[in-house]
Every structure is written in C-alpha cells, then in structure tokens.
Protein backbone atom coordinates (compact mmCIF):
# COMPACT_ATOMS: atom_id res chain seq x y z
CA UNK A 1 171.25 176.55 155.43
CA UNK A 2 174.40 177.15 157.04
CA UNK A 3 174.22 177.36 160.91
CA UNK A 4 174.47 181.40 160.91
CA UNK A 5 171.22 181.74 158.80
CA UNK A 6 169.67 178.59 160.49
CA UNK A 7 168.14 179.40 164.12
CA UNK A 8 167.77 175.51 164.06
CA UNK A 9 171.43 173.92 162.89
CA UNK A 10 170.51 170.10 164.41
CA UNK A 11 166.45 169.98 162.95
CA UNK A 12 165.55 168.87 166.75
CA UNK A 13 162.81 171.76 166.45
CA UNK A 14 164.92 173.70 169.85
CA UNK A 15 166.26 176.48 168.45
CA UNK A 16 169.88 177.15 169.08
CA UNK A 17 168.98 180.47 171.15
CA UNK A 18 167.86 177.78 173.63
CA UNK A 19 170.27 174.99 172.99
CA UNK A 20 173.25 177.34 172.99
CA UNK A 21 172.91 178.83 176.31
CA UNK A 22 172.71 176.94 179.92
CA UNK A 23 169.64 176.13 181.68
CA UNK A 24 170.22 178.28 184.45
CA UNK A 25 172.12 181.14 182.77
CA UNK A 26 169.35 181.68 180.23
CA UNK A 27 168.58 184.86 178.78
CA UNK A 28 165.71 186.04 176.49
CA UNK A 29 166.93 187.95 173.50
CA UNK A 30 166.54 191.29 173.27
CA UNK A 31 166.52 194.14 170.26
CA UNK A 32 169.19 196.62 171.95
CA UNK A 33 172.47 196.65 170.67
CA UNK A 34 174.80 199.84 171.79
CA UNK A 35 177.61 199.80 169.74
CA UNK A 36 176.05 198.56 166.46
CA UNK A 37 178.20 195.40 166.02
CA UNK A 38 175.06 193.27 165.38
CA UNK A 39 175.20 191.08 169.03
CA UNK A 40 172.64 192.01 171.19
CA UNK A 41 173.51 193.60 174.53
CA UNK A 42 172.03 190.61 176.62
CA UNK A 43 175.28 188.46 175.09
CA UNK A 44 178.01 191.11 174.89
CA UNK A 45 180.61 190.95 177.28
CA UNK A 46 181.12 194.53 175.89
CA UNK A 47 178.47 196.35 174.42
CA UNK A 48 180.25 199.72 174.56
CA UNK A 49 182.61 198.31 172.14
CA UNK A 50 182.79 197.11 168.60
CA UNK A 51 182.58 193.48 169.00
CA UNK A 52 182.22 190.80 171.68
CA UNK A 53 181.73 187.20 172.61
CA UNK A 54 178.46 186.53 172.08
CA UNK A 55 177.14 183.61 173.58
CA UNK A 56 179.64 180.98 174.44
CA UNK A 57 177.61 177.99 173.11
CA UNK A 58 177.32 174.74 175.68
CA UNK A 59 178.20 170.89 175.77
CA UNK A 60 175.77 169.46 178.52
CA UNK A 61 176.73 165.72 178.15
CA UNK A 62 180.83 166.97 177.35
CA UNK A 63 181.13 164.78 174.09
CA UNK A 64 182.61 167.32 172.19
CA UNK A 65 179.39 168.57 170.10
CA UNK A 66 177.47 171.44 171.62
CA UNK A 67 174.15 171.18 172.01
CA UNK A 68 172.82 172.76 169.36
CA UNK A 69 174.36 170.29 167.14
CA UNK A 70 173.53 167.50 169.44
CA UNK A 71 170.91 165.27 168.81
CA UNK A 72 170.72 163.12 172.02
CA UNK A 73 171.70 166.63 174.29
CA UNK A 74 171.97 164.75 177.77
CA UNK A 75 173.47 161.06 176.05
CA UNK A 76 170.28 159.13 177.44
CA UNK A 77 169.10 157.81 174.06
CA UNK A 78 166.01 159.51 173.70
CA UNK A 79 166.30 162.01 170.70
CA UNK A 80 165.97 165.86 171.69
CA UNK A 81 163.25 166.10 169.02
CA UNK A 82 161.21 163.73 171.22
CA UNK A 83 162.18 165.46 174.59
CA UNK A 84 161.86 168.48 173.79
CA UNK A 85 158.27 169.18 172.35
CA UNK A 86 155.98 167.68 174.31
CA UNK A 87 153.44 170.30 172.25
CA UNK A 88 150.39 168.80 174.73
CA UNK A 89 152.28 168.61 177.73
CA UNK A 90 150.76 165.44 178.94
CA UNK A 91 154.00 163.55 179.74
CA UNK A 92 153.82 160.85 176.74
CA UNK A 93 155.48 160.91 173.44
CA UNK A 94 152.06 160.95 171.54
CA UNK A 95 152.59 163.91 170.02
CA UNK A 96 153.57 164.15 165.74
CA UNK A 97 156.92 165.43 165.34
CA UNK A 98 157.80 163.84 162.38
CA UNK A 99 159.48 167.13 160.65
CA UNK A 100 157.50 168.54 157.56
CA UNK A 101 160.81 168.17 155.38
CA UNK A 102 158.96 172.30 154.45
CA UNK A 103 160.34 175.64 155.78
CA UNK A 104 157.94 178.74 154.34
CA UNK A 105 159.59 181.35 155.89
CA UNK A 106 162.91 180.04 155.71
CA UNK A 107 164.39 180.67 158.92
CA UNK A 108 165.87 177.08 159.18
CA UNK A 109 162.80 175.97 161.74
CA UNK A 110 160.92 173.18 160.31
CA UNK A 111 157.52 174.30 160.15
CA UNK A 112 156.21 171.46 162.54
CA UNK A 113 158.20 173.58 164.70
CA UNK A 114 157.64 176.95 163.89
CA UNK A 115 154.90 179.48 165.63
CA UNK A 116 154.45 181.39 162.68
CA UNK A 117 155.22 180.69 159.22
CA UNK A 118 153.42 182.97 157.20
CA UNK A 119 155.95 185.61 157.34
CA UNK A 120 159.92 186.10 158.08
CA UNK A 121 159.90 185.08 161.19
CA UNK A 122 163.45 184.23 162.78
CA UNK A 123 162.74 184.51 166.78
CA UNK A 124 164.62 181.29 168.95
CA UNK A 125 162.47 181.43 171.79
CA UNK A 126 160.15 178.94 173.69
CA UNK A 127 157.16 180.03 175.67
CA UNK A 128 158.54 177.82 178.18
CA UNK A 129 161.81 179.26 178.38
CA UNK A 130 162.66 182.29 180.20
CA UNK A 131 165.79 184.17 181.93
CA UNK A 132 167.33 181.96 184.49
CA UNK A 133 165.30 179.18 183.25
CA UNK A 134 162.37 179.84 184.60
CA UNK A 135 159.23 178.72 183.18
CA UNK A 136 157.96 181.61 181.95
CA UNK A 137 159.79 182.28 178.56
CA UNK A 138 158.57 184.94 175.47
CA UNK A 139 154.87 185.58 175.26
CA UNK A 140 155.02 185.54 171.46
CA UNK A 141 157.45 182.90 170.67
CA UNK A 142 159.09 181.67 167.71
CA UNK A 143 159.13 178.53 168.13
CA UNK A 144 156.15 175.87 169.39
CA UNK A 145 158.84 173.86 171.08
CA UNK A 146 157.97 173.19 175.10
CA UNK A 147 161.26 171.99 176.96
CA UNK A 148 159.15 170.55 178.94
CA UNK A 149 160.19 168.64 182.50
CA UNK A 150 158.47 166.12 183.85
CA UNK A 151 159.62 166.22 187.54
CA UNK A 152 158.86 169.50 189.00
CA UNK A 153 161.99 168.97 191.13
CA UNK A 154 164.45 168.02 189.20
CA UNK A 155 167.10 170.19 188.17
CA UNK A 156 167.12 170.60 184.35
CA UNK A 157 164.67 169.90 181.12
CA UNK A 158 164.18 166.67 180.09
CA UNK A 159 166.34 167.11 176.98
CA UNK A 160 168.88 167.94 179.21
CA UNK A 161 168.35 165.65 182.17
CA UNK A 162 169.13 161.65 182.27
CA UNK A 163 167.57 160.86 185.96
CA UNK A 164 168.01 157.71 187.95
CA UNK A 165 168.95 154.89 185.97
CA UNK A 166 167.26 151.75 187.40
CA UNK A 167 169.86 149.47 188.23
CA UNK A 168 169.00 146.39 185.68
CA UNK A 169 170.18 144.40 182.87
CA UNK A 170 168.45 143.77 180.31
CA UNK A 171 170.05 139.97 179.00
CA UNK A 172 167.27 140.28 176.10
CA UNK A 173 164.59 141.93 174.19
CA UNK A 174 162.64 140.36 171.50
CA UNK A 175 159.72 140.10 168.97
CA UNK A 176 157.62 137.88 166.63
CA UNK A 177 154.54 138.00 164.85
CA UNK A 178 151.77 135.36 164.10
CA UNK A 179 148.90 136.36 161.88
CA UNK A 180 147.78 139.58 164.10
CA UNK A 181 149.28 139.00 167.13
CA UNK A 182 152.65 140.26 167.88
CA UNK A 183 154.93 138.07 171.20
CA UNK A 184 156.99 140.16 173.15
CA UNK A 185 159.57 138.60 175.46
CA UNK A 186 162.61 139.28 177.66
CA UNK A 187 164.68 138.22 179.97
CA UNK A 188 165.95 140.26 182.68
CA UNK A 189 168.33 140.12 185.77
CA UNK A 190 167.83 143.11 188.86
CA UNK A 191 169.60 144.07 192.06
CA UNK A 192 166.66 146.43 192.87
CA UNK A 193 163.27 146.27 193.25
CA UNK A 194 161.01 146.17 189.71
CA UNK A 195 157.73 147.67 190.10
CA UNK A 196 156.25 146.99 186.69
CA UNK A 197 156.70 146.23 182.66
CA UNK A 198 155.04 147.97 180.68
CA UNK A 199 155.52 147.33 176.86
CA UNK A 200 155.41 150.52 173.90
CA UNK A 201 154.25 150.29 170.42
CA UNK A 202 154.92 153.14 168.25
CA UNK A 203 154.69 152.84 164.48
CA UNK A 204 157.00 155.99 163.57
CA UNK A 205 159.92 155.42 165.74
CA UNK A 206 159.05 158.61 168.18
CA UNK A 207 155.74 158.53 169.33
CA UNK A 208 155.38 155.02 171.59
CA UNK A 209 151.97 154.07 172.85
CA UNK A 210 151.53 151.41 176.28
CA UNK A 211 150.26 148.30 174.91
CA UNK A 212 150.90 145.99 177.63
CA UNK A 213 151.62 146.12 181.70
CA UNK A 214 153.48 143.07 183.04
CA UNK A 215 153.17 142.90 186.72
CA UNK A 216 154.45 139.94 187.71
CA UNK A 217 157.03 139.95 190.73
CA UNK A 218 160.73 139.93 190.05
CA UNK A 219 163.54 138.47 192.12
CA UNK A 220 166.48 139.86 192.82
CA UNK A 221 169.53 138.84 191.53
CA UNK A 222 167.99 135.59 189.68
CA UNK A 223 167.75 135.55 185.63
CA UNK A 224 163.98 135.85 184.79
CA UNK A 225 161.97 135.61 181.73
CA UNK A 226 159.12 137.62 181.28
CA UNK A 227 156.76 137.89 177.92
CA UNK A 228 153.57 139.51 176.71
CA UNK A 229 151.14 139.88 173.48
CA UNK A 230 150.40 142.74 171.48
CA UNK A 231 146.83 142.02 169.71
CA UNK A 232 147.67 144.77 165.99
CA UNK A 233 144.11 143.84 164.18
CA UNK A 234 143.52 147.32 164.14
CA UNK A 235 147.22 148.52 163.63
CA UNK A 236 147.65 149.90 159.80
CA UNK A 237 150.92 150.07 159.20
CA UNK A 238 153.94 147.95 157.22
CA UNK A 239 156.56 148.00 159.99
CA UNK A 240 156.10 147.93 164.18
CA UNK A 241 158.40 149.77 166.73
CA UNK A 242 158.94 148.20 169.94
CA UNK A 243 160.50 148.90 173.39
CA UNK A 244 160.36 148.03 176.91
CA UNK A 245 160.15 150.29 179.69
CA UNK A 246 160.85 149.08 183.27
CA UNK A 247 159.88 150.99 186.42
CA UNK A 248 161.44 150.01 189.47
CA UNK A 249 159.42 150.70 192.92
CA UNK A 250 160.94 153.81 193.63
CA UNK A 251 160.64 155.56 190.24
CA UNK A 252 163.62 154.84 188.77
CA UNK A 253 162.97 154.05 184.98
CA UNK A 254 164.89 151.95 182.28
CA UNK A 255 164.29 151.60 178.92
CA UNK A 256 165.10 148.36 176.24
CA UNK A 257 166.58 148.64 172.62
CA UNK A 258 164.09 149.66 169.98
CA UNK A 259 162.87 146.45 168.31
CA UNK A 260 161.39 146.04 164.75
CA UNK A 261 158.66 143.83 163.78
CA UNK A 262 158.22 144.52 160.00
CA UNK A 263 154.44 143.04 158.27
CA UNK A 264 155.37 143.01 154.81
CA UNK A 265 158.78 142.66 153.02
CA UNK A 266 160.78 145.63 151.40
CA UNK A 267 160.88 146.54 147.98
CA UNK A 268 163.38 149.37 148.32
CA UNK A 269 166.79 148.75 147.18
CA UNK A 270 169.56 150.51 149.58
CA UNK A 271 173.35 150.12 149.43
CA UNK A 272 175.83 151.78 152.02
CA UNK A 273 179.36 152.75 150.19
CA UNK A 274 181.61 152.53 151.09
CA UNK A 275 181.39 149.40 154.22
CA UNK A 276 183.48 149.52 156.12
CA UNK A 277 183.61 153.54 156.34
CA UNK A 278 186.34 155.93 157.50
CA UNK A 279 185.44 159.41 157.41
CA UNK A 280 181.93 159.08 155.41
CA UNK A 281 179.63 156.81 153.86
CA UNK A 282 176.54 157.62 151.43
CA UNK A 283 173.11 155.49 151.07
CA UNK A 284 172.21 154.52 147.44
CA UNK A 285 168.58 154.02 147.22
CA UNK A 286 165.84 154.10 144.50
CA UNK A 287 162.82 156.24 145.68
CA UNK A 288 159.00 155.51 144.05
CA UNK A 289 158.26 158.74 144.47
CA UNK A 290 159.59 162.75 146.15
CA UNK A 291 159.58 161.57 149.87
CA UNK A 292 161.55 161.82 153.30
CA UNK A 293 163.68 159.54 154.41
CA UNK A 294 164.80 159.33 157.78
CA UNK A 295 167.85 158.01 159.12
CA UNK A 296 169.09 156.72 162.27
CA UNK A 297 172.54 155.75 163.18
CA UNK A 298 172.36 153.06 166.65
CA UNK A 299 175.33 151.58 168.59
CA UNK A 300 175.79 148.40 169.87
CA UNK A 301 174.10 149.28 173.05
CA UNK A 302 171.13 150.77 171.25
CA UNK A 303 171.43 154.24 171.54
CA UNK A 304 170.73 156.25 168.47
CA UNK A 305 174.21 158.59 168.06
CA UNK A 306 173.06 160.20 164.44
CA UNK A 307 170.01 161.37 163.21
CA UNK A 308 168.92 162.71 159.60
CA UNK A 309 165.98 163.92 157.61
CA UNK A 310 166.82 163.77 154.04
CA UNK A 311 163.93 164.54 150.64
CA UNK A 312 164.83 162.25 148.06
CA UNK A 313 163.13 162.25 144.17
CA UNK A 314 161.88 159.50 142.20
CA UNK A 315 164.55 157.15 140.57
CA UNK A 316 168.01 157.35 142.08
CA UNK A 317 169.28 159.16 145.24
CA UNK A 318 172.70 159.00 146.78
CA UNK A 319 172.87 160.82 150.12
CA UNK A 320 175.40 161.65 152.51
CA UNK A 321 175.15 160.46 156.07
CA UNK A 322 176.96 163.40 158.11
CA UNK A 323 178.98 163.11 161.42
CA UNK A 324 180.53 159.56 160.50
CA UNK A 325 184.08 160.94 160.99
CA UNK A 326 183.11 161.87 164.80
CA UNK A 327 182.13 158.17 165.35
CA UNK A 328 184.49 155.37 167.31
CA UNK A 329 185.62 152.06 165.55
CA UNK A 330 182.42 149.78 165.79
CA UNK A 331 179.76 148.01 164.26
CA UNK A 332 176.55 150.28 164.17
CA UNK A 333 172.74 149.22 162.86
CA UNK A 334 171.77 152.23 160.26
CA UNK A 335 167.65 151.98 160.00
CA UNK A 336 166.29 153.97 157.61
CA UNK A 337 162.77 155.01 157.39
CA UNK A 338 161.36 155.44 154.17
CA UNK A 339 157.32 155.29 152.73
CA UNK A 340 156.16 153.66 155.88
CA UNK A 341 159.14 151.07 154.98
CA UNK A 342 161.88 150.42 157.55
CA UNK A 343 165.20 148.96 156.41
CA UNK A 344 168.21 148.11 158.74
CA UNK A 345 172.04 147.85 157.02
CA UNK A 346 174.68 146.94 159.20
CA UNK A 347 177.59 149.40 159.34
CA UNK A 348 180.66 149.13 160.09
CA UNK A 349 183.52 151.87 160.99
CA UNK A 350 187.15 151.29 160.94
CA UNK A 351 189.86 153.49 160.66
C-alpha cells in the first residue's frame, strides 16, 4: 500500500500513529474534527480552519528517515520489530514476530500485529501507549504491539532508547560445528569491569535464546580469549543464529555481530544485479515453492541498516531491495532468509 492507506509504512508492526509522534508529546487519536478537513482536532494546529499541519512526523536517531520508515528507530542495531513487541512482556526476545506475509483487513498491519482482523479495522494505537507517553494507552487498541521498556527509569521505549554502551571491543566473534556440538569463541579487550558472557542462539534471526554463561574474570586492558559450547542434539533446524551479549558489573550491556552456523548446504540459487550497485540492486532467486523471504542488509560493523519481507512464487523471482540509494559507499553482507535456508551475498555500493 502506499504510506497514506498503510497505518504501518516500515512492516515493524508500530503503527505510524505511534512512530510519527514523540514519546513525550504523544497524543491518542481522537474522532472530532471541527472544520471537516479530515485531520483530527488532537493534530490541527487549526481546527477552526480548512486545513492544518497534522502531525509533524519525527527522526529520533536524526539520520534523515523518520521513524516510521525507520527500521532500527534509535540506530542501536536491534530491529524495531524486535523492540517493540515484546507481546509477553517478560524482557526476552522469545516472542514470534516473524510477519504473516497476510493482511485480512487490509489496513497495512500485518496480522501478527493486528488486534483485530476480522473486520476494517484501521486504529494506530498501542495499549501501552497513551498521551504524554504514559503507560496507559487505548483500551481497545489496534494494534497488539507493546513499546515496551525495560528500565522503569529510563527515559524513552526501548525502540527508541540505546542505553549505556559498555565500554569494550570486541577483536572477534566466531563459530564452528562438529557433529552436534556447536564452539563458540571470542576474543575481547575491556577498560571496564565485565560481569558476565552469556552466549544467544536463535534459529530465526529475532528471537535469541541463552545457551551459555561464561563467567570467567576479565582483565582490564589485556587481550583475552574466551570460548564456550553449544550442545544442538535437540535443535531442528538447517541454519543457527549466534550472538554474544556482554554485561559489564554495573549493567551496562554490549552485544557481538550476528554469526551464522549453517547444518546443511543451500540449494537455492541467488544472484544480486547489478554488484557493485548505485541507486538499486534486485535479488534473482528460484523459489520451490509460494514463500517469504526475508532480507537483511548489515554493515561492516554489523548493524542491520535495511530490512524486507518479500512473497515470492515458485520458479523465478526478481525482487527489488528498497532504500539502496540512501546507503554510503561500502561493502555490506545481504543475508537472506528463505525456507529455513540462510544465504549471505556480499554487496557492494559505489557511486
């Protein structure tokens, strides 16, 4: 859809009521609308008049792409889609939201997303969300989404807040597997004080599990290797997502670069045209079958700067990756996620 019939333009399951206003200055829509002109009152800087602003949509991280079209809000890494419904609200990334690629009512919200799908149903609000940004949002909401925060004190949600960032580098992060056992290990140089490891396993890419804790103590200043093993007898799935998360004794928290152990080889063909890239690029790939494929765009320092959802059909599909004319000279790692099969194509952009 385009982005004034979708109440979701960037598929992150926040609608862009939410995502277009501030934290702070956030107002619950409302059905009264004086002079007719079809904005409601709560964002018309003149509701006696034909016409108005509306709402004056907002850049949190200032890169030039508002947040409802942002798909990493606060530039941490962490998808949106990931911080934003935490639909159990018990702090870990367990829950599915893998989008359902379906859209009944056809407001634009995915229905993983959506509150109510059996009719017309085009309401942007959170129950979580209310005026000022209070915690108490709309009472029959449109959308399931939570924008959660962890850390009663902090200032914003956690799709819109980065926290502390703990103060070490990580020199390396890597993976191999023997039989059923997958090695972990890294290397690792601090000026602060490191708490604990603790090692994630996710087989989708979004929801990571703690399949390790490394404990052991960590000097400052001095390069140190660290490792651990992942036992995956029980683990049925093709392809393995791992990532380090380090949490220094005050709180602070870091995370690694998403590694990929894959357990069987791909069969999927994929080609990127053109490579290099200017302004676009489109994937060539032969499906099995009518599926989703996801994509992910990731920089050099392993942050994931473009996200996608695309259905492709059985035989060939060409499909545009979007936003590569926003993107700096580089080389970027483009992992696409198809049929429980992961494939990784170098990119590279050059203009």
């Amino acid at each position: 859809y385009p982005d004034y019939l979708d109440i979701d333009s960037d598929g992150d399951g926040i609608p862009d009521n939410i995502e277009g206003q501030t934290t702070a200055g956030y107002l619950l829509p409302t059905l009264t609308d004086t002079d007719g002109d079809g904005i409601a009152n709560v964002y018309d800087n003149n509701p006696s008049a034909f016409g108005g602003s509306g709402i004056l949509v907002y850049d949190h991280d200032g890169d030039g792409t508002p947040d409802y079209r942002d798909l990493d809000t606060d530039g941490d890494g962490q998808p949106d889609i990931a911080e934003g419904n935490d639909f159990n609200l018990n702090n870990i990334a367990d829950d599915d939201i893998t989008p359902t690629g379906l859209d009944t009512d056809g407001d634009g919200l995915d229905n993983r997303f959506d509150s109510l799908n059996s009719v017309t149903n085009i309401k942007g609000t959170s129950y979580m969300m209310g005026n000022g940004g209070s915690l108490t949002g709309d009472p029959a909401p449109g959308a399931r989404c939570t924008v959660q925060k962890k850390t009663v004190g902090q200032p914003n949600r956690d799709w819109r807040y980065v926290g502390v960032v703990l103060p070490v580098e990580i020199l390396s992060f890597t993976g191999t597997q023997q039989h059923k056992i997958v090695t972990l290990n890294w290397k690792i140089i601090s000026n602060q004080g490191i708490d604990r490891f603790e090692v994630q396993r996710s087989t989708d890419n979004n929801n990571f599990i703690k399949v390790a804790t490394v404990t052991e103590p960590v000097l400052l200043n001095v390069q140190q290797s660290f490792g651990a093993t992942d036992n995956i007898t029980s683990i049925n799935s093709d392809v393995l997502y791992y990532r380090l998360k380090i949490i220094g004794k005050n709180g602070d928290i870091k995370y690694s670069n998403i590694i990929v152990i894959r357990l069987g080889n791909s069969k999927i063909d994929i080609k990127l045209t053109p490579n290099p890239a200017k302004d676009f690029v489109q994937v060539r790939l032969k499906a099995q079958k009518e599926t989703d494929v996801t994509f992910r765009l990731i920089d050099i320092y392993g942050k994931v700067v473009l996200y996608q959802v695309n259905k492709v059909f059985n035989g060939d599909n060409v499909i545009d990756i979007n936003g590569i004319s926003k993107l700096s000279n580089g080389m970027y790692s483009l992992q696409i996620l198809i049929q429980d099969d992961l494939v990784t194509k170098k990119l590279v952009i050059t203009r």
